[in-house]
PDB file of N, CA and C in Angstrom:
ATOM      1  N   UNK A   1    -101.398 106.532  29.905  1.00  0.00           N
ATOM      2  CA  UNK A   1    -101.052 105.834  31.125  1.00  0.00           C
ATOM      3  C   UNK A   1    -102.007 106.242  32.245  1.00  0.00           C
ATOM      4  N   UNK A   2    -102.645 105.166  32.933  1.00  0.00           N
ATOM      5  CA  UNK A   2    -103.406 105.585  33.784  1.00  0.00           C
ATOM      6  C   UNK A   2    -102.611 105.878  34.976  1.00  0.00           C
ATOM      7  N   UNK A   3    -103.252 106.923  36.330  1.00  0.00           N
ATOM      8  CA  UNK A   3    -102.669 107.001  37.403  1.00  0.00           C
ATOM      9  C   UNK A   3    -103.283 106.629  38.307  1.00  0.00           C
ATOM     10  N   UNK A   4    -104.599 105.764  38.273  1.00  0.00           N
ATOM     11  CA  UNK A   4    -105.531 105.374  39.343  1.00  0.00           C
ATOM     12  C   UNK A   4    -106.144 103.843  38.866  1.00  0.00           C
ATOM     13  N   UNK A   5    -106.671 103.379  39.996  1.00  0.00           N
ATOM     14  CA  UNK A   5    -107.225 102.681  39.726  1.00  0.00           C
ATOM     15  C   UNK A   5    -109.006 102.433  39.777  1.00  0.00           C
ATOM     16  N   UNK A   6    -109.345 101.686  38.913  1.00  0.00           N
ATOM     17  CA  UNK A   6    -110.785 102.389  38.815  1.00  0.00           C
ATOM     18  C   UNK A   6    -111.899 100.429  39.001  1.00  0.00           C
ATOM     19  N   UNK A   7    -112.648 100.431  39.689  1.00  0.00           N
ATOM     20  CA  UNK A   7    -113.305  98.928  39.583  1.00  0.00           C
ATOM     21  C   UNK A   7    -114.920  99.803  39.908  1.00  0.00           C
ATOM     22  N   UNK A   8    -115.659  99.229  39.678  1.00  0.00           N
ATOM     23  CA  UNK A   8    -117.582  99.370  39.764  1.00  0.00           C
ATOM     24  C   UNK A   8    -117.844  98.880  41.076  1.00  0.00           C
ATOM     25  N   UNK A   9    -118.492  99.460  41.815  1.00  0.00           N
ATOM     26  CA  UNK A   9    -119.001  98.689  43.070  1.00  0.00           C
ATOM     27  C   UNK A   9    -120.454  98.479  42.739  1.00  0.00           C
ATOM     28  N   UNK A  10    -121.102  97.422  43.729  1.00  0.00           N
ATOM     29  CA  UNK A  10    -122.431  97.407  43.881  1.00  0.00           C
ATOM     30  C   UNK A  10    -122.849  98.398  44.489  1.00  0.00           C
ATOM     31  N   UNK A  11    -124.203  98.360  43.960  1.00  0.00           N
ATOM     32  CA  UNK A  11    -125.026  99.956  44.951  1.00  0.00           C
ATOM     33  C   UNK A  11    -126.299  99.027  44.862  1.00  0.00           C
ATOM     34  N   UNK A  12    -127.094  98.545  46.016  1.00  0.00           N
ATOM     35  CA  UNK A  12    -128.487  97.854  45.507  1.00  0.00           C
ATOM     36  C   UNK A  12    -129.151  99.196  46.138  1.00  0.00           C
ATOM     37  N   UNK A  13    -128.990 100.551  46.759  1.00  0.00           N
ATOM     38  CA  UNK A  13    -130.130 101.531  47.081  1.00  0.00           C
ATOM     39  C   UNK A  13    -130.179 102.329  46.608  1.00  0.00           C
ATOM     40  N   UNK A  14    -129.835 102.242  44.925  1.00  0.00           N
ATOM     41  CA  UNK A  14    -129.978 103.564  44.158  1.00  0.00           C
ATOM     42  C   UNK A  14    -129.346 102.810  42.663  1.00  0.00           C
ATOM     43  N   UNK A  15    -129.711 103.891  42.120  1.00  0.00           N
ATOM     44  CA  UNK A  15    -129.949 103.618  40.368  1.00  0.00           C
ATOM     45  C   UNK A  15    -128.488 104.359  39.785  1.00  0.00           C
ATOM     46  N   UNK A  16    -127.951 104.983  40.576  1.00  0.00           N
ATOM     47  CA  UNK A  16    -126.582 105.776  40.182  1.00  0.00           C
ATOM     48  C   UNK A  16    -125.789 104.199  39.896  1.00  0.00           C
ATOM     49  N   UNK A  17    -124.456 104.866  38.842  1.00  0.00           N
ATOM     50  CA  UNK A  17    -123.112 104.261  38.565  1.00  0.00           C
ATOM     51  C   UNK A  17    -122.462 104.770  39.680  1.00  0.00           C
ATOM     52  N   UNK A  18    -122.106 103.573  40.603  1.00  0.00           N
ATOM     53  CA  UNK A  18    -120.967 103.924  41.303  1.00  0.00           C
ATOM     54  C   UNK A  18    -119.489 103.286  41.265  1.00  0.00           C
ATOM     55  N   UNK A  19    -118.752 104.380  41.047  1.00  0.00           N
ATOM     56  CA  UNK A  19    -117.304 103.293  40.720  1.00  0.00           C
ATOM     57  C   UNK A  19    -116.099 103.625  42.213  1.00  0.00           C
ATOM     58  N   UNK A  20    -115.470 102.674  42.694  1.00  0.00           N
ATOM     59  CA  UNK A  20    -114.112 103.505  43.146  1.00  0.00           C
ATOM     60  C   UNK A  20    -112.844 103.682  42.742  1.00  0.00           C
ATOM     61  N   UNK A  21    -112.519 104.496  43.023  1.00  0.00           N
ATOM     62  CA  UNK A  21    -110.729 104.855  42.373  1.00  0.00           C
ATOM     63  C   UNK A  21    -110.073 105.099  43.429  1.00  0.00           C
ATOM     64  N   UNK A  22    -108.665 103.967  43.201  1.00  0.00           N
ATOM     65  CA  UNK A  22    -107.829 104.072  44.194  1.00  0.00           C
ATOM     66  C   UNK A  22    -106.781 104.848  43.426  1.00  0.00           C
ATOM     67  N   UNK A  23    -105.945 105.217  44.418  1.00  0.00           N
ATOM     68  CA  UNK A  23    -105.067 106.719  44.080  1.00  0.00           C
ATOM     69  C   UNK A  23    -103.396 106.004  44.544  1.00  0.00           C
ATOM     70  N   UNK A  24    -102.181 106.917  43.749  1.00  0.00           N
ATOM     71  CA  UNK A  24    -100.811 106.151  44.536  1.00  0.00           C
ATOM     72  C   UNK A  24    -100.210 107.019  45.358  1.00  0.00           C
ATOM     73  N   UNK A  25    -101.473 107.828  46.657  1.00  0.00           N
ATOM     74  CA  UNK A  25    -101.142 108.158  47.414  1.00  0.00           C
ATOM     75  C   UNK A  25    -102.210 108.112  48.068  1.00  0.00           C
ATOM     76  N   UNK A  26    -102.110 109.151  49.937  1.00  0.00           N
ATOM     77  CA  UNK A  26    -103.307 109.128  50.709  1.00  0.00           C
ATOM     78  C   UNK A  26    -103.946 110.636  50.409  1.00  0.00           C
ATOM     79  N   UNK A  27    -105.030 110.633  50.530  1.00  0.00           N
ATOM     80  CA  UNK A  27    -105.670 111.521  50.315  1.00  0.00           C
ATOM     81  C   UNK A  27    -105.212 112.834  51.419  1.00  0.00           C
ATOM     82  N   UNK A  28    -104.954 114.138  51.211  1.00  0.00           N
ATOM     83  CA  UNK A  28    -104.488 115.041  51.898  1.00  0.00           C
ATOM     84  C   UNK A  28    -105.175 116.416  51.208  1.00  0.00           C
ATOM     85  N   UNK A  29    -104.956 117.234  52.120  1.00  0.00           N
ATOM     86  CA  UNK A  29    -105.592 118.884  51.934  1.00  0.00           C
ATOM     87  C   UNK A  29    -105.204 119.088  50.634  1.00  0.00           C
ATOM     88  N   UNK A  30    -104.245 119.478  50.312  1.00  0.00           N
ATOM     89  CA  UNK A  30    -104.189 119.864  48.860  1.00  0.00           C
ATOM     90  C   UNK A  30    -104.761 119.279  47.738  1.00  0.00           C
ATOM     91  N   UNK A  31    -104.453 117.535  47.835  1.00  0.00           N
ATOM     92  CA  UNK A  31    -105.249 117.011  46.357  1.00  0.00           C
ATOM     93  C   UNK A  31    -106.369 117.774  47.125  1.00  0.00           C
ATOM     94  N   UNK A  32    -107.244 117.680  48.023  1.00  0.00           N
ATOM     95  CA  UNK A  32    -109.019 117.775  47.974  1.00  0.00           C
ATOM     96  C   UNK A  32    -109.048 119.193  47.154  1.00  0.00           C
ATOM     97  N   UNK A  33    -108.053 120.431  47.831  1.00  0.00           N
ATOM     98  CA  UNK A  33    -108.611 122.127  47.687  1.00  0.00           C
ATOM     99  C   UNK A  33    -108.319 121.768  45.934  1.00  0.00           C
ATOM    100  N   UNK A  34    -108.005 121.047  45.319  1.00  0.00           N
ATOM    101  CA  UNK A  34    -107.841 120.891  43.302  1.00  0.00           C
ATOM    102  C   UNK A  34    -109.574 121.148  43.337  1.00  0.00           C
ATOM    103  N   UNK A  35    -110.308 120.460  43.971  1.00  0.00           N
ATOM    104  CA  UNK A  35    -111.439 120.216  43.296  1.00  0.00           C
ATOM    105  C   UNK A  35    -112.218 121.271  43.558  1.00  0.00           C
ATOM    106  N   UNK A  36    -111.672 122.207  44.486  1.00  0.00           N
ATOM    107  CA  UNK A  36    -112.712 123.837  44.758  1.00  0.00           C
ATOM    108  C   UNK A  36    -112.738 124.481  43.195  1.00  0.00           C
ATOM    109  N   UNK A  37    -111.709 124.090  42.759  1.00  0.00           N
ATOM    110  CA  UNK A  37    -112.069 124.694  41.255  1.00  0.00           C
ATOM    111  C   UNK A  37    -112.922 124.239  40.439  1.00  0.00           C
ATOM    112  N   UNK A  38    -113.480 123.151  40.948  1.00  0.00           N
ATOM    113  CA  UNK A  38    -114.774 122.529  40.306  1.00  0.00           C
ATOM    114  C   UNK A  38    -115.970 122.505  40.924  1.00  0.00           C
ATOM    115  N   UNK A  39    -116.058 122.134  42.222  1.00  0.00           N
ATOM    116  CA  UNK A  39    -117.061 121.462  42.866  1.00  0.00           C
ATOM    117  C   UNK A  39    -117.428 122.934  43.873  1.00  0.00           C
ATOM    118  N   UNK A  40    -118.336 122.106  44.312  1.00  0.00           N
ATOM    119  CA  UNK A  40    -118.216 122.322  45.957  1.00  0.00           C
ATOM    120  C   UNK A  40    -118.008 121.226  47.421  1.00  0.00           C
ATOM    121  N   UNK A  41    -116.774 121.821  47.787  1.00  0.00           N
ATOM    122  CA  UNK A  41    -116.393 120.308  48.590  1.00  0.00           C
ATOM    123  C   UNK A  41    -116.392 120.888  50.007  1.00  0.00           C
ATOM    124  N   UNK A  42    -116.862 119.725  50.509  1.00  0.00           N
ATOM    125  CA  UNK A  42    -117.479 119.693  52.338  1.00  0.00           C
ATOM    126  C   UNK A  42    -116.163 119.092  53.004  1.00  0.00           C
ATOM    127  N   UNK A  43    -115.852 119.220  54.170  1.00  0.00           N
ATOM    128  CA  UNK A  43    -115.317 118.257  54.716  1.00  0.00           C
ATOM    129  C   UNK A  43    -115.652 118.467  56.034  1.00  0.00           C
ATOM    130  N   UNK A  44    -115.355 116.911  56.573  1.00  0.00           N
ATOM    131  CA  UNK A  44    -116.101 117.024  57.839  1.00  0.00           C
ATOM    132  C   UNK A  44    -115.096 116.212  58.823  1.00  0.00           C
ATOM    133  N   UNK A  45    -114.462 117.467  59.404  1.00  0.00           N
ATOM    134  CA  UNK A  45    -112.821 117.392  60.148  1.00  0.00           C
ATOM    135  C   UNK A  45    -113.249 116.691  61.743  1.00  0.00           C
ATOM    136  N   UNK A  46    -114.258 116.796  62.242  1.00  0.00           N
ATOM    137  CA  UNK A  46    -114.704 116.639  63.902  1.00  0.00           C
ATOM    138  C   UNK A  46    -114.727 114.585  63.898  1.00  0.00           C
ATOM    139  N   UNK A  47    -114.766 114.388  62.719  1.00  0.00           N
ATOM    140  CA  UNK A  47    -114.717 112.677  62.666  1.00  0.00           C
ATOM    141  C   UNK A  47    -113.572 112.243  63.301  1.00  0.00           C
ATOM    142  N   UNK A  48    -114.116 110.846  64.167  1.00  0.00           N
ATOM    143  CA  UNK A  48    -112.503 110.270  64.455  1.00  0.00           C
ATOM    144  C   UNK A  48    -111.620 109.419  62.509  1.00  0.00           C
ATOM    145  N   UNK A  49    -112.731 109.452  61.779  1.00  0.00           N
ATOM    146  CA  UNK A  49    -112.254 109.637  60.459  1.00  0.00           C
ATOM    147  C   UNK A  49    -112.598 110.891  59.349  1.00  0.00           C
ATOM    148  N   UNK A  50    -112.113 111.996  59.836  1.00  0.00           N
ATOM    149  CA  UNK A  50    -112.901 112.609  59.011  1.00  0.00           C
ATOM    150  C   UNK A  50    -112.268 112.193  57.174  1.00  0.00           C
ATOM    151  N   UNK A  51    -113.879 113.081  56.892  1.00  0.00           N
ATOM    152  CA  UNK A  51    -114.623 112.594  55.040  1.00  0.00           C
ATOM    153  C   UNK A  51    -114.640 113.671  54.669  1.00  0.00           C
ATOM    154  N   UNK A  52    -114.989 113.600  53.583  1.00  0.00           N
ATOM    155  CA  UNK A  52    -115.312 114.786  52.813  1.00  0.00           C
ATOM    156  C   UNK A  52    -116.042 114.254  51.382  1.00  0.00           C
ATOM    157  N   UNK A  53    -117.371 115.255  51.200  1.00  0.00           N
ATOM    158  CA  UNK A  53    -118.209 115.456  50.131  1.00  0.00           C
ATOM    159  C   UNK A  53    -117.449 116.031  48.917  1.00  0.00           C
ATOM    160  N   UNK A  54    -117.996 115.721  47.904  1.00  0.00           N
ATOM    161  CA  UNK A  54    -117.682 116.998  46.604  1.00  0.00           C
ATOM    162  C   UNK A  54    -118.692 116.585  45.307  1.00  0.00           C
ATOM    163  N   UNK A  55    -119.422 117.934  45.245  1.00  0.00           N
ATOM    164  CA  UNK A  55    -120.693 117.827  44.495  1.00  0.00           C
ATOM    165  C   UNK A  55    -120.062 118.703  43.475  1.00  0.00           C
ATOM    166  N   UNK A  56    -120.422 118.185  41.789  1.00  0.00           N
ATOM    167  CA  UNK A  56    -120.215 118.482  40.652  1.00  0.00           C
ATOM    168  C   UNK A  56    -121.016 119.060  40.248  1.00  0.00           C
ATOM    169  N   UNK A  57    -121.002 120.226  39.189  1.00  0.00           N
ATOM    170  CA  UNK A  57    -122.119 120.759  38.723  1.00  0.00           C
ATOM    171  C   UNK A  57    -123.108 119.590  37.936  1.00  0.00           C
ATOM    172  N   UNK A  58    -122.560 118.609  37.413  1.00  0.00           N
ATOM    173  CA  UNK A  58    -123.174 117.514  36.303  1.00  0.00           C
ATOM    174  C   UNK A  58    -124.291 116.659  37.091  1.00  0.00           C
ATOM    175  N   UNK A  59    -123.674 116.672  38.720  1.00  0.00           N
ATOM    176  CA  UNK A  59    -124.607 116.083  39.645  1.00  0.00           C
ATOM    177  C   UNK A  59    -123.690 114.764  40.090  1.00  0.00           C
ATOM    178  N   UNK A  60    -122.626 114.846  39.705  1.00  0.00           N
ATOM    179  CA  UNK A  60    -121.401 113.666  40.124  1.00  0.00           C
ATOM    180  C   UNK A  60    -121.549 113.843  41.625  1.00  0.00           C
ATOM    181  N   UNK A  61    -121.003 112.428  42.539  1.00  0.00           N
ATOM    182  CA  UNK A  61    -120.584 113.170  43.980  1.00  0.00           C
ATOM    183  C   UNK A  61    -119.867 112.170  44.260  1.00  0.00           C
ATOM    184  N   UNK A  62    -118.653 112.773  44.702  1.00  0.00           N
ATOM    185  CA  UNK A  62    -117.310 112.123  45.273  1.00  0.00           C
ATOM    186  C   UNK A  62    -117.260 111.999  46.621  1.00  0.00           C
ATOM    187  N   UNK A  63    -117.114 111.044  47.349  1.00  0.00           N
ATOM    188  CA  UNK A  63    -116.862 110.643  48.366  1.00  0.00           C
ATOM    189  C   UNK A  63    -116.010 110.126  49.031  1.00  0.00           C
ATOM    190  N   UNK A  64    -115.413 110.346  50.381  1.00  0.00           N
ATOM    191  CA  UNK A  64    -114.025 109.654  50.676  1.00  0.00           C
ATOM    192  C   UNK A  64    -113.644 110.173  51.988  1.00  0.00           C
ATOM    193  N   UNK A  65    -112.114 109.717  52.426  1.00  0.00           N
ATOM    194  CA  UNK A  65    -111.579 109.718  53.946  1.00  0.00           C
ATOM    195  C   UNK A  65    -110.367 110.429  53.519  1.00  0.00           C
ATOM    196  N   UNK A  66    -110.170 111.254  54.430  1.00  0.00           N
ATOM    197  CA  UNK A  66    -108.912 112.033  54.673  1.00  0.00           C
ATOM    198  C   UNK A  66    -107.316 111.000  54.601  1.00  0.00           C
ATOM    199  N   UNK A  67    -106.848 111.357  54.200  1.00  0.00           N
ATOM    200  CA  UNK A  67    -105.340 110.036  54.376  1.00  0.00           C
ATOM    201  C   UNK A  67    -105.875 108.305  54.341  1.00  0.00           C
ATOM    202  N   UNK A  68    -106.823 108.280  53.528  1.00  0.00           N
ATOM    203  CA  UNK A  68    -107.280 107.129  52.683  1.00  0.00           C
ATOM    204  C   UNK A  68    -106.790 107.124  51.080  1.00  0.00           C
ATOM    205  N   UNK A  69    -106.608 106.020  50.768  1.00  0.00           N
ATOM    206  CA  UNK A  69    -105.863 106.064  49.135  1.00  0.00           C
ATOM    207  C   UNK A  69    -107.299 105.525  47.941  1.00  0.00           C
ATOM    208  N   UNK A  70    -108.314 105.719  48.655  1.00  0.00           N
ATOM    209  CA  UNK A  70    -109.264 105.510  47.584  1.00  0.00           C
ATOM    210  C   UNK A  70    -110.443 106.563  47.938  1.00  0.00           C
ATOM    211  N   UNK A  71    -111.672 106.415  46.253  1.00  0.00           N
ATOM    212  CA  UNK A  71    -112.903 107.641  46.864  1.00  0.00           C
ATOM    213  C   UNK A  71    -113.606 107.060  46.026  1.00  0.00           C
ATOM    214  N   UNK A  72    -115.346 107.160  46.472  1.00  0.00           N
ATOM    215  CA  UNK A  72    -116.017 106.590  45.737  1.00  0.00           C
ATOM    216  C   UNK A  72    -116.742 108.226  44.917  1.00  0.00           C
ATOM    217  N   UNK A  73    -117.312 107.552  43.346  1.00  0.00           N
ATOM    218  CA  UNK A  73    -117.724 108.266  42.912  1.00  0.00           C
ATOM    219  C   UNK A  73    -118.748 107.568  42.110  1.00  0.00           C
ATOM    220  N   UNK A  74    -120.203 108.348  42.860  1.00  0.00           N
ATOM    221  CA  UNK A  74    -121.466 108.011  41.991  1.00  0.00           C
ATOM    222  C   UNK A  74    -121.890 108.916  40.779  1.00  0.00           C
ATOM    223  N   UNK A  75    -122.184 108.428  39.813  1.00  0.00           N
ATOM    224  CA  UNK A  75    -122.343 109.229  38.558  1.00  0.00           C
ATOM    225  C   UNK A  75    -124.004 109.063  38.142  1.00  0.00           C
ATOM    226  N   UNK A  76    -124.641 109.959  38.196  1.00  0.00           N
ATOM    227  CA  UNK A  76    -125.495 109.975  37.385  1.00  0.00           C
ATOM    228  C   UNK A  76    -126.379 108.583  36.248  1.00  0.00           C
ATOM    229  N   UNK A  77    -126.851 108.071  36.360  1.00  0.00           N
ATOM    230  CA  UNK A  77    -127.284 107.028  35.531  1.00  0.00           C
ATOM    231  C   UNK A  77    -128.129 107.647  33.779  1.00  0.00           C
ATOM    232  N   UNK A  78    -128.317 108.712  33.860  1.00  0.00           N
ATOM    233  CA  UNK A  78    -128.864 109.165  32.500  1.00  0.00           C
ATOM    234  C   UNK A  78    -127.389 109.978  31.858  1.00  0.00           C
ATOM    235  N   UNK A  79    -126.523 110.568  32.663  1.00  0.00           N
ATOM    236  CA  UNK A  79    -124.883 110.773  31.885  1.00  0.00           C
ATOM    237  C   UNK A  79    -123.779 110.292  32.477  1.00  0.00           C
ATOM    238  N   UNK A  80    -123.863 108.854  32.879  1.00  0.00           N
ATOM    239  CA  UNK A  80    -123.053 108.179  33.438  1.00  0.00           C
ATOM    240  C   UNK A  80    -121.773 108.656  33.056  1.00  0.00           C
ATOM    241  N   UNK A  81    -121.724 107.786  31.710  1.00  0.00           N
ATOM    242  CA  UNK A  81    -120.722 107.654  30.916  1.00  0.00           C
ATOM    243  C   UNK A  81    -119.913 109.135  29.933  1.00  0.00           C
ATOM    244  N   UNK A  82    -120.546 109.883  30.011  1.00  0.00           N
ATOM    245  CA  UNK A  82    -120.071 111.118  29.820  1.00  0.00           C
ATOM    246  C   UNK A  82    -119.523 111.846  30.770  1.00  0.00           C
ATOM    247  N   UNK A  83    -120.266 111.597  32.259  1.00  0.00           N
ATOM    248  CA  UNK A  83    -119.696 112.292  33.337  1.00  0.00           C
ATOM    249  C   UNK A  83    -118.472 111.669  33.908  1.00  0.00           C
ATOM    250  N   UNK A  84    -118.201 109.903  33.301  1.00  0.00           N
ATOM    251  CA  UNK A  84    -117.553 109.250  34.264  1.00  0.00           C
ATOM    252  C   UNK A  84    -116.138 109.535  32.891  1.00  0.00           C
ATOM    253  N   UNK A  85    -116.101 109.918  31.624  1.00  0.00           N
ATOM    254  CA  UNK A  85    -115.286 110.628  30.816  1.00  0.00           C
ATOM    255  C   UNK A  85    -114.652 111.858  31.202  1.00  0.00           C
ATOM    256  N   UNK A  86    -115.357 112.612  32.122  1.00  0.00           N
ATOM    257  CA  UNK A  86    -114.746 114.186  32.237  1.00  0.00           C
ATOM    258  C   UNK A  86    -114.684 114.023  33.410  1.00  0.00           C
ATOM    259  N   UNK A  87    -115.151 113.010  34.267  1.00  0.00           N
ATOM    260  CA  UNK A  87    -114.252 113.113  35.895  1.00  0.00           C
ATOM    261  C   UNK A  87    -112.643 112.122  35.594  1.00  0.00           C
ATOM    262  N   UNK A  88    -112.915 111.317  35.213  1.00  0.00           N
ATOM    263  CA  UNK A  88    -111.535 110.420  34.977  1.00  0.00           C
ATOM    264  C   UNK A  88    -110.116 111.527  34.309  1.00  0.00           C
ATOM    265  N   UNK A  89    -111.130 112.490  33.301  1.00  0.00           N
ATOM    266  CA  UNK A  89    -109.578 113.212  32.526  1.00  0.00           C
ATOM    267  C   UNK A  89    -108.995 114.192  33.859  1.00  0.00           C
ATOM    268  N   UNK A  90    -110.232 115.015  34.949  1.00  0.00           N
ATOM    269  CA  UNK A  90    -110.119 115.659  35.204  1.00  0.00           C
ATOM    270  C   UNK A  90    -109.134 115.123  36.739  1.00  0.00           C
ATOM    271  N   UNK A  91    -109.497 113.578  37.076  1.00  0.00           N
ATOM    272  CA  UNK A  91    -109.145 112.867  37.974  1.00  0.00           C
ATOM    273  C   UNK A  91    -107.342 112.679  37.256  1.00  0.00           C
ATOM    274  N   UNK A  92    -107.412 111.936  36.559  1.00  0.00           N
ATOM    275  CA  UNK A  92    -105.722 112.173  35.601  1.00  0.00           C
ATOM    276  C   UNK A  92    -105.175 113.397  35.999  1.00  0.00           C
ATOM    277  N   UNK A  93    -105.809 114.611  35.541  1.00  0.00           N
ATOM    278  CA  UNK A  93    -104.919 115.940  35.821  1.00  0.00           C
ATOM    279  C   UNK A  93    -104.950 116.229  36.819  1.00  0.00           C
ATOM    280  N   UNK A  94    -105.354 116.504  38.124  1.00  0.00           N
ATOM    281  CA  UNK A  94    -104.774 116.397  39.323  1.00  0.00           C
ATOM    282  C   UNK A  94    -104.152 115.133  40.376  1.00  0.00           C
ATOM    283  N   UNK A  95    -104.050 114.118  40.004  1.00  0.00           N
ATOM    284  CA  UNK A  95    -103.394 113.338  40.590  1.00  0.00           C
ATOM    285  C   UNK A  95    -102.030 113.699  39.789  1.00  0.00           C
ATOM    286  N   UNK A  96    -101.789 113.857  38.392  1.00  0.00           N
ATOM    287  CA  UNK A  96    -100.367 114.313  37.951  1.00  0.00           C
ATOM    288  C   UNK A  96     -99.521 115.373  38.378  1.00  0.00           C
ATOM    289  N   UNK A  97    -100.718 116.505  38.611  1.00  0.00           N
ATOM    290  CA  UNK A  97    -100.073 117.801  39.629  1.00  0.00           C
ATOM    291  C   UNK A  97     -99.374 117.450  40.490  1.00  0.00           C
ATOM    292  N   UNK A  98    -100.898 116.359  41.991  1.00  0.00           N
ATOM    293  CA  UNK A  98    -100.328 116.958  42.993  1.00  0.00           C
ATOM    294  C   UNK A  98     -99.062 115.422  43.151  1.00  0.00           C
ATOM    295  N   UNK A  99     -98.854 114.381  42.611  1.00  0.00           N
ATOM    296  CA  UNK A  99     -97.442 113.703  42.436  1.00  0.00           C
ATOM    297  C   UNK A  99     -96.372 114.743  42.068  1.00  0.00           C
ATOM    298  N   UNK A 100     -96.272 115.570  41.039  1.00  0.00           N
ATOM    299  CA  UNK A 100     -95.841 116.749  40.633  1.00  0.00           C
ATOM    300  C   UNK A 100     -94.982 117.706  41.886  1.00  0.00           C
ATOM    301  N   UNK A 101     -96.458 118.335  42.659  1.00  0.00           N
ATOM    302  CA  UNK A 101     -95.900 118.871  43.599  1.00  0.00           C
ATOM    303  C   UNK A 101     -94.886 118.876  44.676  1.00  0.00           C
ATOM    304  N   UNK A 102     -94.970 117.040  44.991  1.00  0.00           N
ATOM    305  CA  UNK A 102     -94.645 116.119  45.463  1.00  0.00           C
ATOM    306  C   UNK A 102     -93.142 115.711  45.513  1.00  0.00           C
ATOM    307  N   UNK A 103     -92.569 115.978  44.205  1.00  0.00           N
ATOM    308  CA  UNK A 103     -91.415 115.942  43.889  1.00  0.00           C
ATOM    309  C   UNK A 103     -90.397 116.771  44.492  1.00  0.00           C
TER     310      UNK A 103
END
């Protein structure tokens, strides 16, 4: 069962896969701090929207808005499809947590 939703966007200024995934919630502090266990994630709080970065070791990078229900994620074009396999399982297991937590 999926917990997100996932569609391809256009990118005409770069050669990356970019897809977005919408989420069945808004994005908040806790889902983001899941991904310190992976990444390294930026956020940039001084915005009248603040965003936040998160760079993968594979070279993935996630992108997105604070209390927004979607994030874009560009993948690599030589391990697209391998990277866009182990962000999706890894995307599954924390959206199940933090619904989880939620409860």
């Amino acid at each position: 069962m999926k917990v997100f939703d996932c569609q391809r966007v256009e990118n005409c200024f770069s050669k990356t896969a970019l897809f977005q995934y919408g989420l069945p919630f808004k994005i908040d502090d806790p889902f983001l701090s899941q991904f310190e266990q992976v990444g390294n994630v930026t956020c940039y709080r001084k915005f009248p929207r603040p965003y936040f970065k998160i760079f993968l070791s594979d070279g993935t990078e996630i992108k997105g808005v604070l209390s927004d229900t979607s994030l874009k994620v560009n993948f690599l074009p030589e391990t697209s499809e391998k990277s866009k396999a182990l962000f999706e399982q890894l995307l599954t297991q924390f959206v199940r947590e933090h619904l989880m937590s939620k409860e």
